[in-house]
N, C-alpha and C. Protein backbone atom coordinates (compact mmCIF):
# COMPACT_ATOMS: atom_id res chain seq x y z
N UNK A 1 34.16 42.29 20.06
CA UNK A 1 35.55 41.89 20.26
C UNK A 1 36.27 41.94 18.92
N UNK A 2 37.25 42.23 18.74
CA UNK A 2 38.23 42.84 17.80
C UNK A 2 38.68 41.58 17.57
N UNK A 3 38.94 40.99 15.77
CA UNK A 3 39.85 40.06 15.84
C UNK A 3 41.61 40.29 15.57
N UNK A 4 42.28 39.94 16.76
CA UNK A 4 43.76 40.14 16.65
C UNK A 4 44.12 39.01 15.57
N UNK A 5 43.31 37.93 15.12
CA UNK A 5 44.06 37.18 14.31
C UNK A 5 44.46 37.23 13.05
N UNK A 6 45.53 37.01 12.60
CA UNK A 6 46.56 37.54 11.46
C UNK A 6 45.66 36.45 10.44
N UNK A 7 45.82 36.56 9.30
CA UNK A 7 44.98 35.67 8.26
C UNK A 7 45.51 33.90 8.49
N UNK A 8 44.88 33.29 8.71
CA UNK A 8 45.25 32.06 8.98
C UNK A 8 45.22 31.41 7.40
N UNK A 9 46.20 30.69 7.36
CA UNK A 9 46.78 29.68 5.86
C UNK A 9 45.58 28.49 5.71
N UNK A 10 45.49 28.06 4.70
CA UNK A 10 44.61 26.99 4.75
C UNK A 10 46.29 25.91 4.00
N UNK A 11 46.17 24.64 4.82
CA UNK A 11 47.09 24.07 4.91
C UNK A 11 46.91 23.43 3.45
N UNK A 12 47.91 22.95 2.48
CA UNK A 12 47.60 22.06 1.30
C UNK A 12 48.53 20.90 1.26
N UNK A 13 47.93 19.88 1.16
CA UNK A 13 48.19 18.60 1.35
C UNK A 13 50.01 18.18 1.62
N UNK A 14 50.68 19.13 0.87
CA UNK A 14 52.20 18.41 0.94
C UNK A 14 52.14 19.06 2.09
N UNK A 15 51.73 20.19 2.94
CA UNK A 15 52.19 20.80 3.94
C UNK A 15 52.08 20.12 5.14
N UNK A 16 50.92 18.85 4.84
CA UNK A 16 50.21 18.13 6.23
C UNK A 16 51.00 16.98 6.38
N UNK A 17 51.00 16.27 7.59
CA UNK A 17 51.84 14.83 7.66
C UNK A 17 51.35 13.69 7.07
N UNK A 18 51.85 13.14 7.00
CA UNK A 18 51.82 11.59 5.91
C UNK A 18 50.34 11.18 6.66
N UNK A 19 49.66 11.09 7.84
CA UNK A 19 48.35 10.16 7.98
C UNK A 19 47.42 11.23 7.58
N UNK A 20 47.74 13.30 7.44
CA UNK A 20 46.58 14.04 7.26
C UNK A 20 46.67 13.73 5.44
N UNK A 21 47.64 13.58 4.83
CA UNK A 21 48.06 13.36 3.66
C UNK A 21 46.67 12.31 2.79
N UNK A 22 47.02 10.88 3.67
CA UNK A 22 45.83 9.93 3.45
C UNK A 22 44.64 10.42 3.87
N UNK A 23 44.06 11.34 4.62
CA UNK A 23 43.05 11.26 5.08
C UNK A 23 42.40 12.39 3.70
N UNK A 24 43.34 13.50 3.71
CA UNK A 24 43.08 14.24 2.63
C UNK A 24 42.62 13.84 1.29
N UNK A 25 42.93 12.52 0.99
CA UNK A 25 43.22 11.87 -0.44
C UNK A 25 41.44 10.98 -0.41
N UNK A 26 41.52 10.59 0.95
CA UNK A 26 39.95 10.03 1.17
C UNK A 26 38.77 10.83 1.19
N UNK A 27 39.43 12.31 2.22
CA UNK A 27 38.00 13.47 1.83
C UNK A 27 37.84 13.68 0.35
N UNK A 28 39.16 13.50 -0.22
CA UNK A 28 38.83 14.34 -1.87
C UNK A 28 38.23 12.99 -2.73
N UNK A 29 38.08 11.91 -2.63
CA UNK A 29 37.35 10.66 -3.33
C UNK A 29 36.08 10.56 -2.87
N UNK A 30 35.45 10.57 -1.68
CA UNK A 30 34.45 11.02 -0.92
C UNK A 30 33.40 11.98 -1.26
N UNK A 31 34.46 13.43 -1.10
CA UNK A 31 33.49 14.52 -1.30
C UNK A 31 33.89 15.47 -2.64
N UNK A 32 35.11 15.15 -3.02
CA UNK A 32 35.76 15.70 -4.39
C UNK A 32 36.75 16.82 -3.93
N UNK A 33 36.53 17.13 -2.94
CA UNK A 33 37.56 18.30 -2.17
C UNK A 33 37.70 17.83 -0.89
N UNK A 34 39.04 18.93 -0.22
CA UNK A 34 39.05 18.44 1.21
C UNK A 34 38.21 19.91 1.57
N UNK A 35 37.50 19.89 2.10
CA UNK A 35 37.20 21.48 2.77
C UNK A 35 38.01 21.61 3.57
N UNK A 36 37.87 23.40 3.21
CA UNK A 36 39.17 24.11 4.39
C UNK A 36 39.58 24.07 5.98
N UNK A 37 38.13 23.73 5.93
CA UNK A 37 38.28 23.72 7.89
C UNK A 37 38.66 22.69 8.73
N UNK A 38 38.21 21.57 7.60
CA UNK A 38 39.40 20.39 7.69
C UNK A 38 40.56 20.56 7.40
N UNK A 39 40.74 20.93 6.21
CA UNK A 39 42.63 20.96 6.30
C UNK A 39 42.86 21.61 7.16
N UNK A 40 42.60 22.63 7.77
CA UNK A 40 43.11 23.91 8.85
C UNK A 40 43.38 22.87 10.48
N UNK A 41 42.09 21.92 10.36
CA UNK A 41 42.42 21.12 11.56
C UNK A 41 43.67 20.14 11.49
N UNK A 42 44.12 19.74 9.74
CA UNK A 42 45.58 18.92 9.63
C UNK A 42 46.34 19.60 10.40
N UNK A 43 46.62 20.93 10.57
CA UNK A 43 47.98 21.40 11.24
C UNK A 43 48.50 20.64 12.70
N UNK A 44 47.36 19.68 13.14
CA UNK A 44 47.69 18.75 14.16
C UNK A 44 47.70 17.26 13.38
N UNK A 45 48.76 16.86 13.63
CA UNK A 45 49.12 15.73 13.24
C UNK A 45 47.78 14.98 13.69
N UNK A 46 47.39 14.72 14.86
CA UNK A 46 46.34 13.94 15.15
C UNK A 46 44.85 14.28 15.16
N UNK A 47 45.08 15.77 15.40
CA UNK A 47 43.66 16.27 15.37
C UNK A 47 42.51 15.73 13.77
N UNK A 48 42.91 16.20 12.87
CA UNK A 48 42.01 15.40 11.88
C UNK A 48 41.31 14.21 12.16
N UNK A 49 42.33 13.09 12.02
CA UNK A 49 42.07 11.94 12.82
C UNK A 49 40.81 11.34 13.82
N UNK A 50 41.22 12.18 14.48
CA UNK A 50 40.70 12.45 15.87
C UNK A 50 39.18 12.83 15.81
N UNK A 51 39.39 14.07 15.19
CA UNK A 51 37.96 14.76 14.94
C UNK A 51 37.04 13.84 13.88
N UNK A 52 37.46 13.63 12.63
CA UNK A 52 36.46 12.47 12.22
C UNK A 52 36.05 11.74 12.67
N UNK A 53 37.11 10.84 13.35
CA UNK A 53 36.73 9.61 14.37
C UNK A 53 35.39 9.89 15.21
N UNK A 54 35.71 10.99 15.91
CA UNK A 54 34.56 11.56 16.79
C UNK A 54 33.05 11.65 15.41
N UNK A 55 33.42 12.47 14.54
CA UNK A 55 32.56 13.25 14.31
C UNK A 55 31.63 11.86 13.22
N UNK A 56 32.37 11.11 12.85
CA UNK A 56 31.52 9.93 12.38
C UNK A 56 31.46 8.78 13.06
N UNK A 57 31.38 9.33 14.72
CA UNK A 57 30.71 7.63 15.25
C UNK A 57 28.90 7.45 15.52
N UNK A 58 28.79 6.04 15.72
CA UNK A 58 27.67 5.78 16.11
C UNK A 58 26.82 6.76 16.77
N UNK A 59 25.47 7.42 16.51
CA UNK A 59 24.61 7.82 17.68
C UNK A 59 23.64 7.66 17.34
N UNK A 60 22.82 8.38 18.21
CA UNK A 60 21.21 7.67 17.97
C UNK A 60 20.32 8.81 17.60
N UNK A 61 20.75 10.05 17.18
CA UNK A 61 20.63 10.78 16.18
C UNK A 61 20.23 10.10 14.56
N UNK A 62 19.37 10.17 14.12
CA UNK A 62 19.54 10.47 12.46
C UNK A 62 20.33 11.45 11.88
N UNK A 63 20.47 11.32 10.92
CA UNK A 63 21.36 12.26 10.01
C UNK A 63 20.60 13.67 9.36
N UNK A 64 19.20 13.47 9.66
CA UNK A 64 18.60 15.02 9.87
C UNK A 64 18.60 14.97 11.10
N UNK A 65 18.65 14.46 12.05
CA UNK A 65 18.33 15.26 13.19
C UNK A 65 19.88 15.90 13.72
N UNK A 66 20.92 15.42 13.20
CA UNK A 66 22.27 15.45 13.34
C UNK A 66 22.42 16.72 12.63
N UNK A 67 21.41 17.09 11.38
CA UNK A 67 21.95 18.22 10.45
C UNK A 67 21.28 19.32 10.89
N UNK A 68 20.16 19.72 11.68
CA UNK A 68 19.41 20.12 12.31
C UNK A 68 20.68 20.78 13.61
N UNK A 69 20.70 20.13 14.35
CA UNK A 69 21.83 20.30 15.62
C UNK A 69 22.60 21.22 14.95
N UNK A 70 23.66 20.32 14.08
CA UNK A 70 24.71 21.37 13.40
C UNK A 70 24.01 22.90 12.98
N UNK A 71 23.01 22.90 12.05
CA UNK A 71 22.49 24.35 11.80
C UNK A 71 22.58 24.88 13.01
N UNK A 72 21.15 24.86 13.76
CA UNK A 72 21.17 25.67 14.90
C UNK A 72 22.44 25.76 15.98
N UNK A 73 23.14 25.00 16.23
CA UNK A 73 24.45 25.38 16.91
C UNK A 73 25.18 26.53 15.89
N UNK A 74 25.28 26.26 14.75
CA UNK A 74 26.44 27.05 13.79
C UNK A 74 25.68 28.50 13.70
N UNK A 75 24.22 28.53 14.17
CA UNK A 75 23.59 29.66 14.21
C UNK A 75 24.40 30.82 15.48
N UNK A 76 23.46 29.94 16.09
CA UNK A 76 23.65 30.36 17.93
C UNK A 76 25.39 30.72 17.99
N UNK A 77 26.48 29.68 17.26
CA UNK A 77 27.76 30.21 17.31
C UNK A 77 28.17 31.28 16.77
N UNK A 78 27.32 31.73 15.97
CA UNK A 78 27.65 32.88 14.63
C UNK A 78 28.66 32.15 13.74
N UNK A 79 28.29 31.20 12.74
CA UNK A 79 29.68 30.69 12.38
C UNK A 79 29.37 30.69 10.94
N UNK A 80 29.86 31.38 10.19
CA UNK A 80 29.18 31.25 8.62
C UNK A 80 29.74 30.34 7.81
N UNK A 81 30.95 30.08 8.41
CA UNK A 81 31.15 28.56 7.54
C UNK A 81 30.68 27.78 7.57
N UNK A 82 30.29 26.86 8.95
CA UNK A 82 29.37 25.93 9.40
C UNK A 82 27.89 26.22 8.74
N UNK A 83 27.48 27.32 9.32
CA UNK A 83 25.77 27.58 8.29
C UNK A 83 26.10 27.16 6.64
N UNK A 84 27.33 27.44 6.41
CA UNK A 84 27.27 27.29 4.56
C UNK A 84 26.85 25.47 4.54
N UNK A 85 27.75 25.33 4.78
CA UNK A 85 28.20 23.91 5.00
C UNK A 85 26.77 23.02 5.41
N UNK A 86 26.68 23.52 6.25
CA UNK A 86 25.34 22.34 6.83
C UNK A 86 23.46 23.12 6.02
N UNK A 87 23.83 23.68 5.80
CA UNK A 87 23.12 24.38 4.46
C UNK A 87 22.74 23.32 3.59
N UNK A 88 24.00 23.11 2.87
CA UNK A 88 24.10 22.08 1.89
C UNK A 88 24.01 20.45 2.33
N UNK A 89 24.27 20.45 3.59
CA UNK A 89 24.41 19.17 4.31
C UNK A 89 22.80 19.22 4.55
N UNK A 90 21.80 20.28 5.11
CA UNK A 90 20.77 19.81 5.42
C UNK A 90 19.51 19.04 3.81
N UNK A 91 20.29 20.09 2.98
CA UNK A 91 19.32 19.68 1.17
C UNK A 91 19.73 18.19 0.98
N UNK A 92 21.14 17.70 1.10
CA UNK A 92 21.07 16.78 1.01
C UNK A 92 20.73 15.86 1.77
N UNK A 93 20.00 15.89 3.15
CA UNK A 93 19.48 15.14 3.77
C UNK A 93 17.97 15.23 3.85
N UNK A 94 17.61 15.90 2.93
CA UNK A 94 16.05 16.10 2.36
C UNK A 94 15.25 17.18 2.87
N UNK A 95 16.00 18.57 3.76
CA UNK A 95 15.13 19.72 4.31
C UNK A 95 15.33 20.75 2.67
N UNK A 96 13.77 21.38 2.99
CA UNK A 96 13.69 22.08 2.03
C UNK A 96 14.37 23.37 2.90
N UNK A 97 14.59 24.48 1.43
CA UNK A 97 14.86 25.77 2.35
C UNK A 97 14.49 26.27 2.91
N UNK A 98 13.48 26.41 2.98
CA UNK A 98 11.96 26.83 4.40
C UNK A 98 12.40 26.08 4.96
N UNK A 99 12.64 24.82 5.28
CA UNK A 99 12.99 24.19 6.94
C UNK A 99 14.32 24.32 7.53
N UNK A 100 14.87 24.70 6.55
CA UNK A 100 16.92 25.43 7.08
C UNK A 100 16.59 26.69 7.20
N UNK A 101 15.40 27.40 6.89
CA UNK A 101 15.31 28.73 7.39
C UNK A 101 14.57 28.64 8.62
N UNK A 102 14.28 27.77 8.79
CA UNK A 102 12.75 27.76 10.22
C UNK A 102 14.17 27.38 11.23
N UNK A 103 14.65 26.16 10.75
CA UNK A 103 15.82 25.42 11.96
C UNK A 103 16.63 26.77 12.21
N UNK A 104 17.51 27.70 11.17
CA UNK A 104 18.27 28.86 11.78
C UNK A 104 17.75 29.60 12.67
N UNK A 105 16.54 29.82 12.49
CA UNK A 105 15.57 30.60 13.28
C UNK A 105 14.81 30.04 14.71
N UNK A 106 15.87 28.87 14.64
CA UNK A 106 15.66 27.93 16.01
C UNK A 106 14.06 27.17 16.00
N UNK A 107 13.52 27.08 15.21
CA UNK A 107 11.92 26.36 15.67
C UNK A 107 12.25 25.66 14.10
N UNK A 108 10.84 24.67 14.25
CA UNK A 108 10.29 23.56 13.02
C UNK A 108 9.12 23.09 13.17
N UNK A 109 8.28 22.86 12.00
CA UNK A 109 7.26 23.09 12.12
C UNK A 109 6.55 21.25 12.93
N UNK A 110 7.62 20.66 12.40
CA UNK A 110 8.01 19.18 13.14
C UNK A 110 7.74 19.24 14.88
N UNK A 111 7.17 18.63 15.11
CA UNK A 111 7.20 19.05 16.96
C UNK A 111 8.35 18.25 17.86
N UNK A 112 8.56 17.57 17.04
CA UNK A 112 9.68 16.42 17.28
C UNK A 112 11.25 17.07 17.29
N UNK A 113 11.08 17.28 16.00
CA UNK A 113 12.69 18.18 15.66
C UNK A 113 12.66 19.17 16.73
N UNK A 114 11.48 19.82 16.48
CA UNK A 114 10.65 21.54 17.28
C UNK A 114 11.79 21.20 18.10
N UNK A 115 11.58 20.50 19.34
CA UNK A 115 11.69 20.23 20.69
C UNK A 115 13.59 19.84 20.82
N UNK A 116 13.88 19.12 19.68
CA UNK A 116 15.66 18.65 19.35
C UNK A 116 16.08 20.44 19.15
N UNK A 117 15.29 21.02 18.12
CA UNK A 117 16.42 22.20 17.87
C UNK A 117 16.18 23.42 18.48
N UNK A 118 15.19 23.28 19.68
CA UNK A 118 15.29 24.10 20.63
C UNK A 118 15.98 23.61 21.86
N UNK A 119 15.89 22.72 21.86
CA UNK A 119 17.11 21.71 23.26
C UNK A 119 18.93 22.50 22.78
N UNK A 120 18.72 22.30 21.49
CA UNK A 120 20.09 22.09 20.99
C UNK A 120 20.54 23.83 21.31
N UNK A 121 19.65 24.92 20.65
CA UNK A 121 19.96 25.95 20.81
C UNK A 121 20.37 26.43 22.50
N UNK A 122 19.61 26.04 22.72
CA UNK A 122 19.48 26.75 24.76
C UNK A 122 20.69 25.96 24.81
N UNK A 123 21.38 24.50 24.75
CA UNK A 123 22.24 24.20 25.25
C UNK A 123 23.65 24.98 25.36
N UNK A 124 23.18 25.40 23.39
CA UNK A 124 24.78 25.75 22.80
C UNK A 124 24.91 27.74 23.71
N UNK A 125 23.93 28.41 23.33
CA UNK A 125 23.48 29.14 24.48
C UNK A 125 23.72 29.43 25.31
N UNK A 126 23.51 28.60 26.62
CA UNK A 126 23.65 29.16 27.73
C UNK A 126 24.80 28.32 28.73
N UNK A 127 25.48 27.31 27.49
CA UNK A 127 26.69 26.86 27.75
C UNK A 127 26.53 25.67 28.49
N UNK A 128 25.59 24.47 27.77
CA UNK A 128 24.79 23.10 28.83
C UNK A 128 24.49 23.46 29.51
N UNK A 129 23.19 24.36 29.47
CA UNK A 129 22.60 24.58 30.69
C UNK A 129 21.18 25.03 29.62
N UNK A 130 19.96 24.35 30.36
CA UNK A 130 19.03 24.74 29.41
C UNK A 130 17.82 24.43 30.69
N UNK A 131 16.53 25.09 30.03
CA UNK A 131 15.10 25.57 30.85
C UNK A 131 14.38 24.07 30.99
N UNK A 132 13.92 24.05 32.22
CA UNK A 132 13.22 22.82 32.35
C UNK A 132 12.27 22.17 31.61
N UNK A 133 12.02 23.17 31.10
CA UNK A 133 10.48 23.16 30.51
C UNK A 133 10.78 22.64 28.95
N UNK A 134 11.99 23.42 28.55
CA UNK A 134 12.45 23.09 27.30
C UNK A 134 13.21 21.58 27.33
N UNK A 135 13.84 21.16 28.21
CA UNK A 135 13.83 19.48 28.57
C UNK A 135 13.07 18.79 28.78
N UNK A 136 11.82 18.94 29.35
CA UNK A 136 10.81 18.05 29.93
C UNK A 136 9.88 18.10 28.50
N UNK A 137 10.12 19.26 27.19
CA UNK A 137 9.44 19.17 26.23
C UNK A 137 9.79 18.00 25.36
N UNK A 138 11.61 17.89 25.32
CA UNK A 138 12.58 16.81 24.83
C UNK A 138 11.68 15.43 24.74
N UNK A 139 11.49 15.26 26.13
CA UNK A 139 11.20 14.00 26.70
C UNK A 139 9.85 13.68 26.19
N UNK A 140 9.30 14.28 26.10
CA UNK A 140 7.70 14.54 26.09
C UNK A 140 7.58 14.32 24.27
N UNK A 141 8.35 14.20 23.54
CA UNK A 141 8.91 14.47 21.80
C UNK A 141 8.66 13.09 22.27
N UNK A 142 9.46 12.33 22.72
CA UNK A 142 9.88 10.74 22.49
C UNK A 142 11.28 10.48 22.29
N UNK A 143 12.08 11.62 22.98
CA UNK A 143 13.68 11.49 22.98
C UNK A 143 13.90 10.63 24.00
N UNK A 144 15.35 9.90 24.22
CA UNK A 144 15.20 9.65 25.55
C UNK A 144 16.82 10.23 26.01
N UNK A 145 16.97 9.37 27.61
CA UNK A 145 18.04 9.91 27.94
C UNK A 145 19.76 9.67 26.84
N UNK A 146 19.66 8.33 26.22
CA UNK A 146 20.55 8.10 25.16
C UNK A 146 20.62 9.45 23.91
N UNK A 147 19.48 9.85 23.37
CA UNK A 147 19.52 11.03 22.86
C UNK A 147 19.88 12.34 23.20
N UNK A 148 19.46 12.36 24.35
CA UNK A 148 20.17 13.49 25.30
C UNK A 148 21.82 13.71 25.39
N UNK A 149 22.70 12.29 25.72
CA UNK A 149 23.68 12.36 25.44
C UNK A 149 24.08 12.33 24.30
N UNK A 150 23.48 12.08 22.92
CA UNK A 150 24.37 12.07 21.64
C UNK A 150 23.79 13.23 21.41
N UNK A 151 23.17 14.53 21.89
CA UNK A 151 22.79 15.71 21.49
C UNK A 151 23.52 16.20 21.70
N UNK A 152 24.32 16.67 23.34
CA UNK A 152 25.35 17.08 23.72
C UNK A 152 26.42 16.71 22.95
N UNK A 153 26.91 15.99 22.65
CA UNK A 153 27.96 15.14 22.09
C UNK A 153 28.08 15.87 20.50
N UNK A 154 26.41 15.98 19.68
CA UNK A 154 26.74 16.80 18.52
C UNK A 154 27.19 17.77 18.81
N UNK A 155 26.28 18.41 20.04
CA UNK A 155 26.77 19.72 19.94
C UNK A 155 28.39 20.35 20.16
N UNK A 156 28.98 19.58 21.09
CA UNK A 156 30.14 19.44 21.12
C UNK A 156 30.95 19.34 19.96
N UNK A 157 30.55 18.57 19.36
CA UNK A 157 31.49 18.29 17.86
C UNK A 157 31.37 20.00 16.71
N UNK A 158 30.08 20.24 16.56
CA UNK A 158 29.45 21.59 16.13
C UNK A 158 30.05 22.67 16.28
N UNK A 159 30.23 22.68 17.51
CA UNK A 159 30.49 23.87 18.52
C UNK A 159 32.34 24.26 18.35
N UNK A 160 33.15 22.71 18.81
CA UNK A 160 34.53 23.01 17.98
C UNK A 160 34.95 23.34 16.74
N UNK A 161 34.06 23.19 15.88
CA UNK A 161 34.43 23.46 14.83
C UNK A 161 33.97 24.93 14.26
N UNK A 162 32.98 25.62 14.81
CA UNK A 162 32.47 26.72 14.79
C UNK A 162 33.65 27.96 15.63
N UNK A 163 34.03 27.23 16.87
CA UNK A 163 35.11 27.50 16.90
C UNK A 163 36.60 28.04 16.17
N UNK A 164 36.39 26.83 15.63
CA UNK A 164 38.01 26.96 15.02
C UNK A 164 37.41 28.34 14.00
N UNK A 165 36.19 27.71 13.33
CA UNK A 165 36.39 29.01 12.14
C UNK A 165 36.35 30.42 12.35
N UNK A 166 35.89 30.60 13.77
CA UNK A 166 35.58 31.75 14.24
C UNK A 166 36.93 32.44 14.54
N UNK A 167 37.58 31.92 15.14
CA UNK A 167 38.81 32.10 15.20
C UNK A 167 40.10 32.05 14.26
N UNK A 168 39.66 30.83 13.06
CA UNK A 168 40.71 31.16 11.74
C UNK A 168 40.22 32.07 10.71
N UNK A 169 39.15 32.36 11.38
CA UNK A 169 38.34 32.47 9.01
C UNK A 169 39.10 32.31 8.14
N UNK A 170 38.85 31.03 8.03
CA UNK A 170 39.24 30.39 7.11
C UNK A 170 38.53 30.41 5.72
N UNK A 171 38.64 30.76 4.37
CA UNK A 171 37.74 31.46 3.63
C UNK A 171 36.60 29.65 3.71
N UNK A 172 35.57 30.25 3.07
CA UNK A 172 34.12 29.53 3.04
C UNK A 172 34.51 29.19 1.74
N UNK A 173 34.21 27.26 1.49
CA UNK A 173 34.34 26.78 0.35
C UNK A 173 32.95 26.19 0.37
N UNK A 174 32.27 26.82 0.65
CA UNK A 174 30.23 26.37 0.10
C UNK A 174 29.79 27.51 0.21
N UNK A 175 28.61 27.06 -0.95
CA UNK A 175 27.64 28.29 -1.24
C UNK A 175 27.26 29.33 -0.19
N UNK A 176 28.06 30.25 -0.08
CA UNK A 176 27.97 31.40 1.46
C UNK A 176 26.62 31.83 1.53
N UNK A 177 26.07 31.42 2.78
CA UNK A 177 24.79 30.86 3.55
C UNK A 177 24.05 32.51 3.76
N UNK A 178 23.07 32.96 3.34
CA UNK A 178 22.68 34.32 3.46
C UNK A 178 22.29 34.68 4.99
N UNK A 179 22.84 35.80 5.70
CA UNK A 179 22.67 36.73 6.65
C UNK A 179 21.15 36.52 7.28
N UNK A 180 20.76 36.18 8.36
CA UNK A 180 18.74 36.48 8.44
C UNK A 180 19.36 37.11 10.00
């Protein structure tokens, strides 16, 4: 598929409204920058907002198993911003590069994760819809049904944002994630 889309702007802070303004001022104390795909989501007054809110609530995910999800969804989406990004998001949550190369490649040598980032792939996949066998493996890990829903739920969050970039390319402000 051909992209018809004209180069999309990456928005800069005077351009966004007074609450993306503050929120901007908190990503850059936080993380030292706002990344682009966030500002690109300011162009909605509420969407930013919105999407953090979502994207930093409670679940019953860990924060590798959360960074895990993101890889393999940003895989399965083709999304090279997201792979950059959660790249760096997975080192700092303690995967070596052999295990962000095993997770892109959908498996881990973990039987636990194994079973999360093959759930996660088939989901993002075949569009919530995944093999019995590959659920009943879930369960069989020591996930339960609460995990099940905050899996979906990452993936959801993952998946829009893989989205958006797919559709803005918006240039990549992290170390651009190599091709496998």
């Amino acid at each position: 598929m051909e992209n018809l889309t004209s180069e999309f702007k990456v928005p800069t802070r005077d351009e966004v409204s007074q609450t993306n303004q503050e929120i901007f001022d908190n990503l850059n104390k936080a993380l030292g920058f706002v990344p682009n795909l966030y500002a690109t989501i300011a162009y909605s007054d509420n969407g930013l907002k919105r999407f953090l809110d979502y994207q930093n609530a409670k679940t019953s995910l860990n924060n590798k198993e959360k960074e895990a999800v993101n890889l393999i969804v940003s895989q399965v989406n083709e999304c090279i911003y997201c792979q950059s990004a959660h790249l760096v998001l997975g080192k700092m949550n303690g995967f070596t590069d052999a295990q962000l190369l095993d997770i892109r490649k959908g498996k881990s040598e973990n039987t636990k994760l194994n079973a999360l980032v093959s759930l996660a792939a088939e989901i993002t996949k075949y569009r919530g819809k995944a093999n019995d066998v590959t659920v009943e493996n879930f369960f069989e890990q020591g996930y339960t049904e609460e995990n099940l829903v905050d899996l979906i739920l990452q993936v959801s969050d993952k998946t829009a944002m893989n989205y958006l970039h797919n559709l803005t390319k918006v240039p990549v402000d992290f170390p651009l994630a190599e091709t496998i």
